[in-house]
N, C-alpha and C. Protein backbone atom coordinates (compact mmCIF):
# COMPACT_ATOMS: atom_id res chain seq x y z
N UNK A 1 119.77 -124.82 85.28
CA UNK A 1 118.37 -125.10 85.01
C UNK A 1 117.61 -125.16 86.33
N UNK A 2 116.22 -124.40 86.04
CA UNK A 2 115.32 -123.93 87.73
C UNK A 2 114.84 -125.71 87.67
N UNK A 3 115.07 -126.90 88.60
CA UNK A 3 114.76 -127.67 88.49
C UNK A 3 113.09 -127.76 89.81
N UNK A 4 112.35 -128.82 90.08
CA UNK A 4 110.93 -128.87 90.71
C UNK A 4 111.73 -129.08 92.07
N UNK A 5 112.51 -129.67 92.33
CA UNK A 5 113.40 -130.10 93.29
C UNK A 5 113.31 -128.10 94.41
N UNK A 6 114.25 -127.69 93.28
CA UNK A 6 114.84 -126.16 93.99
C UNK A 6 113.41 -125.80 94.27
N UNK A 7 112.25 -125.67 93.34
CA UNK A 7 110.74 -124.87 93.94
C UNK A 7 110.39 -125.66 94.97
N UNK A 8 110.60 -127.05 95.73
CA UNK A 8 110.16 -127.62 96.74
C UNK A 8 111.15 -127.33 97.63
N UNK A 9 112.33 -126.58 97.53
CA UNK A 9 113.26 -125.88 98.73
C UNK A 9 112.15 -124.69 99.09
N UNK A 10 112.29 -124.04 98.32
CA UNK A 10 111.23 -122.41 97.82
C UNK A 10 110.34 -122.63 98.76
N UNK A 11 109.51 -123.93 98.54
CA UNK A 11 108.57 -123.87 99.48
C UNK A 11 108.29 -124.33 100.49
N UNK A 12 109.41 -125.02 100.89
CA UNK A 12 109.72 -125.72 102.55
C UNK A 12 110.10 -124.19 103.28
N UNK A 13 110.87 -123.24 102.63
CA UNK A 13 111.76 -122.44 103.33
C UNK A 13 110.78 -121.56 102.96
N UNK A 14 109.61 -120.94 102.46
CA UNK A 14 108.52 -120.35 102.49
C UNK A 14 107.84 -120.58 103.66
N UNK A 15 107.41 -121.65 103.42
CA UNK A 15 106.25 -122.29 104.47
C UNK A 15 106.69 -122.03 106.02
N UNK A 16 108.18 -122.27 106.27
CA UNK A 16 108.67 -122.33 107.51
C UNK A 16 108.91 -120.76 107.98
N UNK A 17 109.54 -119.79 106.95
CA UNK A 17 109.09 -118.81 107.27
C UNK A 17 108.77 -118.13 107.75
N UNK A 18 106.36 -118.23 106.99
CA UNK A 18 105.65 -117.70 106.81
C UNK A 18 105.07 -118.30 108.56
N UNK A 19 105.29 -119.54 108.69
CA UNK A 19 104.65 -120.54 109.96
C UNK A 19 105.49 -119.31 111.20
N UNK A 20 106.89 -119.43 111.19
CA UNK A 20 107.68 -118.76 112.31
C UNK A 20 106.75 -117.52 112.55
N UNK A 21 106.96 -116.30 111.22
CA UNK A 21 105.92 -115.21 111.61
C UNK A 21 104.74 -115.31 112.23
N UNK A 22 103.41 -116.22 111.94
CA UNK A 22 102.45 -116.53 112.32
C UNK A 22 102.48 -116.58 113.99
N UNK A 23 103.40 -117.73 113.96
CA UNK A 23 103.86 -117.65 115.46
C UNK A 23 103.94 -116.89 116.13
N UNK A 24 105.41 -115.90 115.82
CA UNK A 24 105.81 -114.58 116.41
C UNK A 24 103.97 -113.76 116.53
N UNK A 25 103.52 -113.23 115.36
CA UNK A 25 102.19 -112.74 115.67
C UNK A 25 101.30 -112.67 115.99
N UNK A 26 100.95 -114.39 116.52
CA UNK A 26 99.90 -114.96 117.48
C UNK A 26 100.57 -114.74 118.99
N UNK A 27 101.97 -114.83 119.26
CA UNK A 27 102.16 -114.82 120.65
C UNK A 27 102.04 -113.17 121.03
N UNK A 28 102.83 -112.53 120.07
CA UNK A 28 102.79 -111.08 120.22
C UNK A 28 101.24 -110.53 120.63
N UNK A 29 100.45 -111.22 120.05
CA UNK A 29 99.03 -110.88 120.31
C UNK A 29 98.47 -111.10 121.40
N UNK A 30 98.91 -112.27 121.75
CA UNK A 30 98.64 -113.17 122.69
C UNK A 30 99.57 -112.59 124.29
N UNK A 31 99.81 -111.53 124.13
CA UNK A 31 101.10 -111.06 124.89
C UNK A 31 102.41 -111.85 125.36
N UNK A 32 102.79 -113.05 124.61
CA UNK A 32 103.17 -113.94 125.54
C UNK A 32 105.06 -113.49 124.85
N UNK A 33 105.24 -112.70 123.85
CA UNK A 33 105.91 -112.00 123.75
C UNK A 33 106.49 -110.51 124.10
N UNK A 34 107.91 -109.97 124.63
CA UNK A 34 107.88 -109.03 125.00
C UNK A 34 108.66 -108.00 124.67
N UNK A 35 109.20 -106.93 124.07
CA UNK A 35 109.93 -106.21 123.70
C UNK A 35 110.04 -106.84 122.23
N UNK A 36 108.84 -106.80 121.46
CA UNK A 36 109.35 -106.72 120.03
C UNK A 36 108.64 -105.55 119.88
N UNK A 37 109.31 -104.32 118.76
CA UNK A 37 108.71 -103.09 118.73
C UNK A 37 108.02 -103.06 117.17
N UNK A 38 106.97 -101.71 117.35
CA UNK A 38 106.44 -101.66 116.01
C UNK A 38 107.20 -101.69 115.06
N UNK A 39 108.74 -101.02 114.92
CA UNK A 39 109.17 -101.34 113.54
C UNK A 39 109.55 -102.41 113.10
N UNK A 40 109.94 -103.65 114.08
CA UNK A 40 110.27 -105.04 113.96
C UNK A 40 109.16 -105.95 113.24
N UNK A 41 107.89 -105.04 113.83
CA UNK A 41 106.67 -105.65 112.98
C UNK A 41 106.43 -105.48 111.58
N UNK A 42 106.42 -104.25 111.71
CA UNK A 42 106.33 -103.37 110.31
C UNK A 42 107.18 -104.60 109.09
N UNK A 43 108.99 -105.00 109.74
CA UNK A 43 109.41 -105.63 109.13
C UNK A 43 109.40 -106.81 108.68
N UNK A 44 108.86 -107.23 109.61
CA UNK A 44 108.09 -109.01 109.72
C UNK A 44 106.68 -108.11 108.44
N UNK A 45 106.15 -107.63 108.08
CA UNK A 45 105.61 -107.52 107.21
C UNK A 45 105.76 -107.74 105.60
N UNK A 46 107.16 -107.23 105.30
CA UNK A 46 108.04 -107.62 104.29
C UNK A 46 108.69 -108.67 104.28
N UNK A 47 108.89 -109.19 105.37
CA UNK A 47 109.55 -110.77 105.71
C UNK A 47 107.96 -111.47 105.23
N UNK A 48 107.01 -111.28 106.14
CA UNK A 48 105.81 -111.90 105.20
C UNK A 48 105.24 -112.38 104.21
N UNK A 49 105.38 -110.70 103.14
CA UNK A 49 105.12 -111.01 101.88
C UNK A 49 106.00 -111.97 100.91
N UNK A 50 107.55 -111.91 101.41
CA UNK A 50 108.57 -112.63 100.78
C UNK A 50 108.44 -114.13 100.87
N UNK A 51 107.91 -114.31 102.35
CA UNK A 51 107.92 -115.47 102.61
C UNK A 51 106.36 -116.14 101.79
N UNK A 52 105.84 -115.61 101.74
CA UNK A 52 104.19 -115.91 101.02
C UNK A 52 104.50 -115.93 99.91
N UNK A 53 105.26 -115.18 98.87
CA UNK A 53 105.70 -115.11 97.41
C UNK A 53 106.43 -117.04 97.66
N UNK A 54 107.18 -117.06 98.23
CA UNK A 54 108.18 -118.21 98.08
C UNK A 54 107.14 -119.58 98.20
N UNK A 55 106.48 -119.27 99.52
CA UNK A 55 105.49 -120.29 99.26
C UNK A 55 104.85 -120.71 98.72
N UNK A 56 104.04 -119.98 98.05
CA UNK A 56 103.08 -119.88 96.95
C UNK A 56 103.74 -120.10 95.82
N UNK A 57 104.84 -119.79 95.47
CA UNK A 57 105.20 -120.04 94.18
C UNK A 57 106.13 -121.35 94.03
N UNK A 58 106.66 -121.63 95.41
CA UNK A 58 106.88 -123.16 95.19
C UNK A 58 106.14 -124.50 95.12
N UNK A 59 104.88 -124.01 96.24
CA UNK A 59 104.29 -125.77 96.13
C UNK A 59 103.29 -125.25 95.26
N UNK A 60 103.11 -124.22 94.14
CA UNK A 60 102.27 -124.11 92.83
C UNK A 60 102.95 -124.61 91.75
N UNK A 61 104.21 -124.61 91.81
CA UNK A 61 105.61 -125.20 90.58
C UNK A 61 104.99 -126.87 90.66
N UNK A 62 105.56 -126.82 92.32
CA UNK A 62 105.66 -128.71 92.90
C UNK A 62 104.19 -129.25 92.52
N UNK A 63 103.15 -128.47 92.72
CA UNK A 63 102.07 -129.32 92.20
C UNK A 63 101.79 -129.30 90.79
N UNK A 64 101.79 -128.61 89.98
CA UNK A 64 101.50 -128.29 88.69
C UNK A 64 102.56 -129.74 88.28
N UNK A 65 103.95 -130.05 88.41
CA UNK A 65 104.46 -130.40 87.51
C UNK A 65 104.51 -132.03 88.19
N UNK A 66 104.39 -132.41 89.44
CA UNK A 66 103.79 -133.67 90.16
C UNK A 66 102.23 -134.15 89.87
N UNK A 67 101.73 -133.66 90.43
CA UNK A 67 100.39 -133.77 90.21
C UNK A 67 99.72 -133.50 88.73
N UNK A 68 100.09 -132.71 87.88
CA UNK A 68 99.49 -132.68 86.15
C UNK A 68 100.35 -132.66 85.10
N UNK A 69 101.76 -132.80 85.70
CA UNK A 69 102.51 -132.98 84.83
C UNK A 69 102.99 -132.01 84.08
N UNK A 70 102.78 -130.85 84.34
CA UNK A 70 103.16 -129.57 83.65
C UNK A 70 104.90 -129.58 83.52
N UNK A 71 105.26 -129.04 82.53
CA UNK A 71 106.50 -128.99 82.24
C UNK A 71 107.25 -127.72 83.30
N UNK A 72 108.49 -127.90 83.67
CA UNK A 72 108.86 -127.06 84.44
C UNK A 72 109.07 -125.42 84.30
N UNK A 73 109.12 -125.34 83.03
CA UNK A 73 109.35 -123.95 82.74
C UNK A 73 107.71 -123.25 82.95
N UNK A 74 106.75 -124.07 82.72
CA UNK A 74 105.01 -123.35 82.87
C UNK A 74 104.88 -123.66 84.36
N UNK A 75 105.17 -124.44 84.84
CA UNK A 75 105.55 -124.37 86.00
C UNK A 75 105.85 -123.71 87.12
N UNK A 76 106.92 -122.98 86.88
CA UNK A 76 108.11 -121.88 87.37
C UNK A 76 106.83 -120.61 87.03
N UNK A 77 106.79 -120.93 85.84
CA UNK A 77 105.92 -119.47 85.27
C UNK A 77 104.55 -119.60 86.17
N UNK A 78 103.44 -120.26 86.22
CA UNK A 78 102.70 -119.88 86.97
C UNK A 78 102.89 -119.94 88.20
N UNK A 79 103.83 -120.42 88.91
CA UNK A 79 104.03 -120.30 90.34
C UNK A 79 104.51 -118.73 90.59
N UNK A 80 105.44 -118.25 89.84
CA UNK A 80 105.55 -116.65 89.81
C UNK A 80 104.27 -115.39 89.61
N UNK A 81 103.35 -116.40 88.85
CA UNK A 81 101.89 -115.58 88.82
C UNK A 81 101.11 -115.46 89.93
N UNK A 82 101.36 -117.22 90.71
CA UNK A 82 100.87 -117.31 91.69
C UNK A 82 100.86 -116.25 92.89
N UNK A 83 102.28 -116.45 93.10
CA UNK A 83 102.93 -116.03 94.14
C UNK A 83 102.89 -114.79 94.09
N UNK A 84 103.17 -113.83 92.88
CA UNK A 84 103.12 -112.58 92.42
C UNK A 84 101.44 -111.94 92.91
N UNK A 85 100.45 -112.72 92.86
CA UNK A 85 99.28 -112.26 92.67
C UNK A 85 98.96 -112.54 94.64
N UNK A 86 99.60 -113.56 94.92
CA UNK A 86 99.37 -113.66 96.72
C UNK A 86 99.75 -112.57 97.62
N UNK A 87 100.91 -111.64 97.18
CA UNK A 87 101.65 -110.48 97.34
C UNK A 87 100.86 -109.47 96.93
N UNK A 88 100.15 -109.21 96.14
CA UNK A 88 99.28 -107.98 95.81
C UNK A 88 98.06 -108.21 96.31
N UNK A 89 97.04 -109.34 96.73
CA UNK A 89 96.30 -109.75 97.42
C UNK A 89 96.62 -109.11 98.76
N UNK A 90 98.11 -110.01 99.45
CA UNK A 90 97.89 -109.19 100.77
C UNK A 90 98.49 -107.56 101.21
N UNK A 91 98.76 -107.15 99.88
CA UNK A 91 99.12 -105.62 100.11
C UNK A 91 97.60 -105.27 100.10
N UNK A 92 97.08 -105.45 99.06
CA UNK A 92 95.45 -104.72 99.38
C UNK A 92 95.06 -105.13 100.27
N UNK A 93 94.78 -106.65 101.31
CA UNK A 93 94.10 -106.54 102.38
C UNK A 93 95.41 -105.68 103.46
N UNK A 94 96.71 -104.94 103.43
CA UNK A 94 96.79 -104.65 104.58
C UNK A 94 96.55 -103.14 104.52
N UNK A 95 96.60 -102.95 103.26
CA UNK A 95 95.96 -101.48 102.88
C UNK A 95 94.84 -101.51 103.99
N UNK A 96 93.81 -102.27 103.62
CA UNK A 96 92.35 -102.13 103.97
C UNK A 96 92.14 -102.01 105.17
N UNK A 97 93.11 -102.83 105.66
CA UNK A 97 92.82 -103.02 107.28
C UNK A 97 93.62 -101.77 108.11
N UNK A 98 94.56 -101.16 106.87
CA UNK A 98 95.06 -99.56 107.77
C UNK A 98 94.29 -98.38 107.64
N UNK A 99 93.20 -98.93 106.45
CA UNK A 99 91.93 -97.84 106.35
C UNK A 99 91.19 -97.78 107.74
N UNK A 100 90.97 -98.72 108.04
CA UNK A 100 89.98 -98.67 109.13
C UNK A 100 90.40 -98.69 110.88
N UNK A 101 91.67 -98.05 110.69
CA UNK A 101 92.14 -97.12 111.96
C UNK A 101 91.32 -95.92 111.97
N UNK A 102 91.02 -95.17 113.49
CA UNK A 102 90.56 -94.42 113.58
C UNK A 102 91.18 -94.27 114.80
N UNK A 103 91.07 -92.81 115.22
CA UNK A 103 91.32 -92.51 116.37
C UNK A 103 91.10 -92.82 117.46
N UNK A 104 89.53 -92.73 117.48
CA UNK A 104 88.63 -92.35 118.39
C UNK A 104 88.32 -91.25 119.22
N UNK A 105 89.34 -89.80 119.06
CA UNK A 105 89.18 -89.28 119.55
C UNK A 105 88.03 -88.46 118.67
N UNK A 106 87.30 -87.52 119.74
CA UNK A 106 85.98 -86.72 119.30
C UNK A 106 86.22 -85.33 119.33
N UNK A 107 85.83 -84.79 117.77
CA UNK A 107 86.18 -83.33 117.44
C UNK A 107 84.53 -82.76 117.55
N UNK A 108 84.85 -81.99 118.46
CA UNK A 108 83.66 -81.10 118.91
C UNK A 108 83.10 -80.38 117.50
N UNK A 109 84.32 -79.78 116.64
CA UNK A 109 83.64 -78.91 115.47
C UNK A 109 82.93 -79.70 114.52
N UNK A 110 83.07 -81.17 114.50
CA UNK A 110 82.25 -82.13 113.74
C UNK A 110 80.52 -81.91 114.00
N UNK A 111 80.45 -81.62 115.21
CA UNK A 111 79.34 -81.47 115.60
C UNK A 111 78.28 -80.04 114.61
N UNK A 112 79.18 -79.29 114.41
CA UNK A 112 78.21 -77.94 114.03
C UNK A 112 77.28 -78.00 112.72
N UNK A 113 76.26 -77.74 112.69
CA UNK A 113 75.35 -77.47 111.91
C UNK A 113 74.31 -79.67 111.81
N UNK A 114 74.48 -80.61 112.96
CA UNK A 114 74.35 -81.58 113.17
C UNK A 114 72.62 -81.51 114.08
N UNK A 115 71.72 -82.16 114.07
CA UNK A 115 71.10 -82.55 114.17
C UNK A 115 70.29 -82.92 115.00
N UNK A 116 69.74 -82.93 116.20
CA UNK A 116 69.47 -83.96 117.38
C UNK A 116 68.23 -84.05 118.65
N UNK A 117 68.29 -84.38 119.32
CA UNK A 117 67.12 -84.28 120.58
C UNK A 117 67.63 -83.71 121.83
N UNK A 118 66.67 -83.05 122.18
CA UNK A 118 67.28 -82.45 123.76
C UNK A 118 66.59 -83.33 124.72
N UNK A 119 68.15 -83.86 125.33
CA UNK A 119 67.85 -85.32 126.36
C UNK A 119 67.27 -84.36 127.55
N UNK A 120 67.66 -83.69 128.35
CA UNK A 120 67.64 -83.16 129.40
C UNK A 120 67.16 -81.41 128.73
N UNK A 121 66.08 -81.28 129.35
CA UNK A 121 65.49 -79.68 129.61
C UNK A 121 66.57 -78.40 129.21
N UNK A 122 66.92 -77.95 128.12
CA UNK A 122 67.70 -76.39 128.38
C UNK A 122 66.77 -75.21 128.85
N UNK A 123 67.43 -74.31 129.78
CA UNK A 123 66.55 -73.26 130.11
C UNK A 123 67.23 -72.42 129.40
N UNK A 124 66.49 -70.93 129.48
CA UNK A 124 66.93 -70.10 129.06
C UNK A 124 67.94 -69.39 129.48
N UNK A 125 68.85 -69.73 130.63
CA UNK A 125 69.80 -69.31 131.10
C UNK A 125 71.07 -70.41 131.51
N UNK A 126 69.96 -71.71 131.15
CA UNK A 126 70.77 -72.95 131.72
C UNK A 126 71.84 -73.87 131.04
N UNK A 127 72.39 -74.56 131.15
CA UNK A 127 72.55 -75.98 130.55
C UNK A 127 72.04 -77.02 130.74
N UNK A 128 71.69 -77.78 129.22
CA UNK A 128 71.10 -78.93 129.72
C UNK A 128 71.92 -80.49 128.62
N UNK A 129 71.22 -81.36 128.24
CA UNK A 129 71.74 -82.25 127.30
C UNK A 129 71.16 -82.51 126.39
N UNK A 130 71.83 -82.43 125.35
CA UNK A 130 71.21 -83.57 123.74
C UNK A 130 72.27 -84.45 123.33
N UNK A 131 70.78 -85.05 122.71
CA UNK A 131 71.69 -86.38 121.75
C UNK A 131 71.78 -85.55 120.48
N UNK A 132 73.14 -85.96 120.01
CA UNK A 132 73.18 -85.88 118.68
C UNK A 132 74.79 -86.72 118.03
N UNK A 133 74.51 -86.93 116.36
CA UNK A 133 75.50 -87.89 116.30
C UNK A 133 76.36 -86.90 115.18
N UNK A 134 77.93 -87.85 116.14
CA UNK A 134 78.95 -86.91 115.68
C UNK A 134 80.10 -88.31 115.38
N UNK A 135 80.61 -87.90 114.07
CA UNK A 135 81.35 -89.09 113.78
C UNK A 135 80.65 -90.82 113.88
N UNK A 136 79.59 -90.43 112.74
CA UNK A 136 79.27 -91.80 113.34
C UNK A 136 78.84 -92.70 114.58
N UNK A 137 78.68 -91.80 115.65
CA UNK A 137 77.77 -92.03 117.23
C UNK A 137 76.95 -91.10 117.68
N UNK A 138 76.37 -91.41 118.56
CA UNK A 138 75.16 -90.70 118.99
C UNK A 138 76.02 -90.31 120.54
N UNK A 139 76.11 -88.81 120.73
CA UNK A 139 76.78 -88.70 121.38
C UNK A 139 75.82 -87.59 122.71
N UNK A 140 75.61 -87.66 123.77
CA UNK A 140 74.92 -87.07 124.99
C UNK A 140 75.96 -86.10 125.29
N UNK A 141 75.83 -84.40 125.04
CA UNK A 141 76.85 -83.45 125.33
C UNK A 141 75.67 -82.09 126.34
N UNK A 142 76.69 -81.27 126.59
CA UNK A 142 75.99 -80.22 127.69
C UNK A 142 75.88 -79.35 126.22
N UNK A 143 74.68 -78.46 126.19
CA UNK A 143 73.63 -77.89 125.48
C UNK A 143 73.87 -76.23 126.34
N UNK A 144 73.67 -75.54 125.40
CA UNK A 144 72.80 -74.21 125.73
C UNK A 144 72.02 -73.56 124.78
N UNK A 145 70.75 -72.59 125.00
CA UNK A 145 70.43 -72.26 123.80
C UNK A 145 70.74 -71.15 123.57
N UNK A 146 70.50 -71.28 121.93
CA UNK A 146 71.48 -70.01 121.12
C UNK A 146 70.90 -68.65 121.51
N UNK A 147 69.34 -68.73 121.58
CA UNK A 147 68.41 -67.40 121.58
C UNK A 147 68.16 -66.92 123.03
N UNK A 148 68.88 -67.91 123.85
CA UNK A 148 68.47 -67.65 125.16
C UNK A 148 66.70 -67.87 125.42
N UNK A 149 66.39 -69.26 124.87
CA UNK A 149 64.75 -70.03 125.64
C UNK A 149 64.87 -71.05 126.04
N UNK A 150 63.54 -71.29 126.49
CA UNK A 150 63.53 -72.92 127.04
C UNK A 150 63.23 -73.32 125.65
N UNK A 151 64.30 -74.68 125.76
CA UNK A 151 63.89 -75.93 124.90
C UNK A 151 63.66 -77.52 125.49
N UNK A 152 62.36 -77.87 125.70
CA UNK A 152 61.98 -78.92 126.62
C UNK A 152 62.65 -80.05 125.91
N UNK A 153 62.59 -81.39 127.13
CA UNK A 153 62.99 -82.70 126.87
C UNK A 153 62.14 -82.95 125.37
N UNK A 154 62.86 -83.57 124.39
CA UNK A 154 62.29 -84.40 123.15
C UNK A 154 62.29 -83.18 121.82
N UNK A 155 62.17 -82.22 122.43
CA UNK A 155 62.46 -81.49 121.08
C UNK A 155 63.36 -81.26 120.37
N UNK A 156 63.14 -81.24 118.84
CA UNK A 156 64.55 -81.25 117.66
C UNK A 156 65.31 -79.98 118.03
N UNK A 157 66.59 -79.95 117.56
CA UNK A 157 67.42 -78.90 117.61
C UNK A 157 68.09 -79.48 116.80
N UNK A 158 69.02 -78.21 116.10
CA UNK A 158 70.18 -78.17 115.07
C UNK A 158 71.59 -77.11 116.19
N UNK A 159 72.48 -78.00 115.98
CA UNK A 159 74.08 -77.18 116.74
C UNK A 159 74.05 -75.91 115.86
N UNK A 160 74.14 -74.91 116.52
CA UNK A 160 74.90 -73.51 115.78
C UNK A 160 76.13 -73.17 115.70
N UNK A 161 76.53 -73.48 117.22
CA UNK A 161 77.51 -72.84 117.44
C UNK A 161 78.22 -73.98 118.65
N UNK A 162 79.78 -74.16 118.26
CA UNK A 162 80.22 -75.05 119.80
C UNK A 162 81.27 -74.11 119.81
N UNK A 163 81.70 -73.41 121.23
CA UNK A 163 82.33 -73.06 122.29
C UNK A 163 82.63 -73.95 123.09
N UNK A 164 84.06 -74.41 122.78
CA UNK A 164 84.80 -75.57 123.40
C UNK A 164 84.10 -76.66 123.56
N UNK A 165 83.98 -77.14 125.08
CA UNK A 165 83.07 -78.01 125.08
C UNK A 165 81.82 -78.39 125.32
N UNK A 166 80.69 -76.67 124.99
CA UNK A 166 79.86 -76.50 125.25
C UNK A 166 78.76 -76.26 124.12
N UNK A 167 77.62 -77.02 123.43
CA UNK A 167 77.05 -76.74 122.15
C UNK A 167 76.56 -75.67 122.50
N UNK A 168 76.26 -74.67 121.15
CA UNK A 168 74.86 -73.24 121.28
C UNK A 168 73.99 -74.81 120.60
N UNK A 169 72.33 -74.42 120.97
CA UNK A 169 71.65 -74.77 120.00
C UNK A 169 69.85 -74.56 119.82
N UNK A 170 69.68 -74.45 118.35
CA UNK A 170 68.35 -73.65 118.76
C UNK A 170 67.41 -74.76 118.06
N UNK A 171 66.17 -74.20 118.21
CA UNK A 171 64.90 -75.64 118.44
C UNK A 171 64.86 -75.39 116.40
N UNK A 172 64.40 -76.47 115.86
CA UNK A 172 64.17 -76.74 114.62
C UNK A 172 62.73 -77.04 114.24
C-alpha cells in the first residue's frame, strides 16, 4: 500500500534533486563551474523533469492528505496530475525558450526586394550607404545603383539585386 509517509520520501528526494540541479545551473552560469559539457546538460534536463514530477507529486499527496484530509488513494491520484501537468508545463516552456535561438548571423539574400533610405550619396558610378531592415534590424550596407544614377542622401530605394556583399538598388 502507496502510504503519505513514501510521497514525503518522493518529495524530500525530489526537492533535493531538483535544489542540486538548480545549483549545478546557477554555478554553471555563473562560470564557477568547469568542464560540464552540453550533453551533461541536455541530461540534467531529464534529471529535471523527473526530479520536478517527484516533487510535485509528493508534497501535493503530503498536503492534500495532512492539511484536508484527503484520503490517500485521491491523494496519490492528484499528486500524479500534479506532477504530470508540472512536466508538460516545463516541456512547453523549454520548447519556447529553444524557439527563440537565433543565429545572428546576416543573410544578405534576405535583403532583396526590401525597402530603405540612402544614408550616404550613391553616384552613378559609385558606392555609397543605405539603411534598410533585414531580419528584423535596420541594417547600414554599401549600395550601388542598379541604372547607373545618382541617388542623393534621404531618398527611398527598393534592393534589386545583392552581389555578395554589395546591394544593386534603384530610387522608388
Amino acid at each position: 500500500m502507496f502510504t503519505i509517509d513514501m510521497c514525503f520520501a518522493i518529495a524530500l528526494l525530489g526537492s533535493s534533486v531538483f535544489l542540486f540541479n538548480l545549483l549545478v545551473s546557477l554555478f554553471k552560469s555563473l562560470e564557477l563551474l568547469e568542464g560540464i559539457e552540453a550533453e551533461v546538460s541536455f541530461k540534467f534536463m531529464s534529471i529535471q523533469g523527473l526530479s520536478s514530477f517527484a516533487m510535485i507529486f509528493g508534497w501535493t499527496a503530503v498536503a492534500l492528505n495532512l492539511e484536508f484530509g484527503v484520503g490517500p488513494f485521491f491523494s496519490v491520484l492528484a499528486g500524479s496530475i500534479a506532477g504530470s501537468a508540472t512536466v508538460l508545463l516545463l516541456r512547453k516552456i523549454y520548447k519556447f525558450i529553444k524557439s527563440l535561438h537565433r543565429s545572428g548571423t546576416l543573410d544578405m539574400a534576405n535583403a532583396l526586394l526590401e525597402e530603405g533610405i540612402v544614408y550616404m550619396r550613391i553616384s552613378p558610378d559609385g558606392v555609397g550607404k543605405i539603411q534598410v531592415p533585414i531580419q528584423g534590424r535596420l541594417c547600414t550596407l554599401d549600395a550601388k545603383s542598379y541604372e547607373s544614377t545618382t541617388i542623393e542622401t534621404g531618398e527611398k530605394i527598393k534592393v534589386v539585386e545583392v552581389d555578395n556583399n554589395l546591394l544593386k538598388v534603384k530610387r522608388i
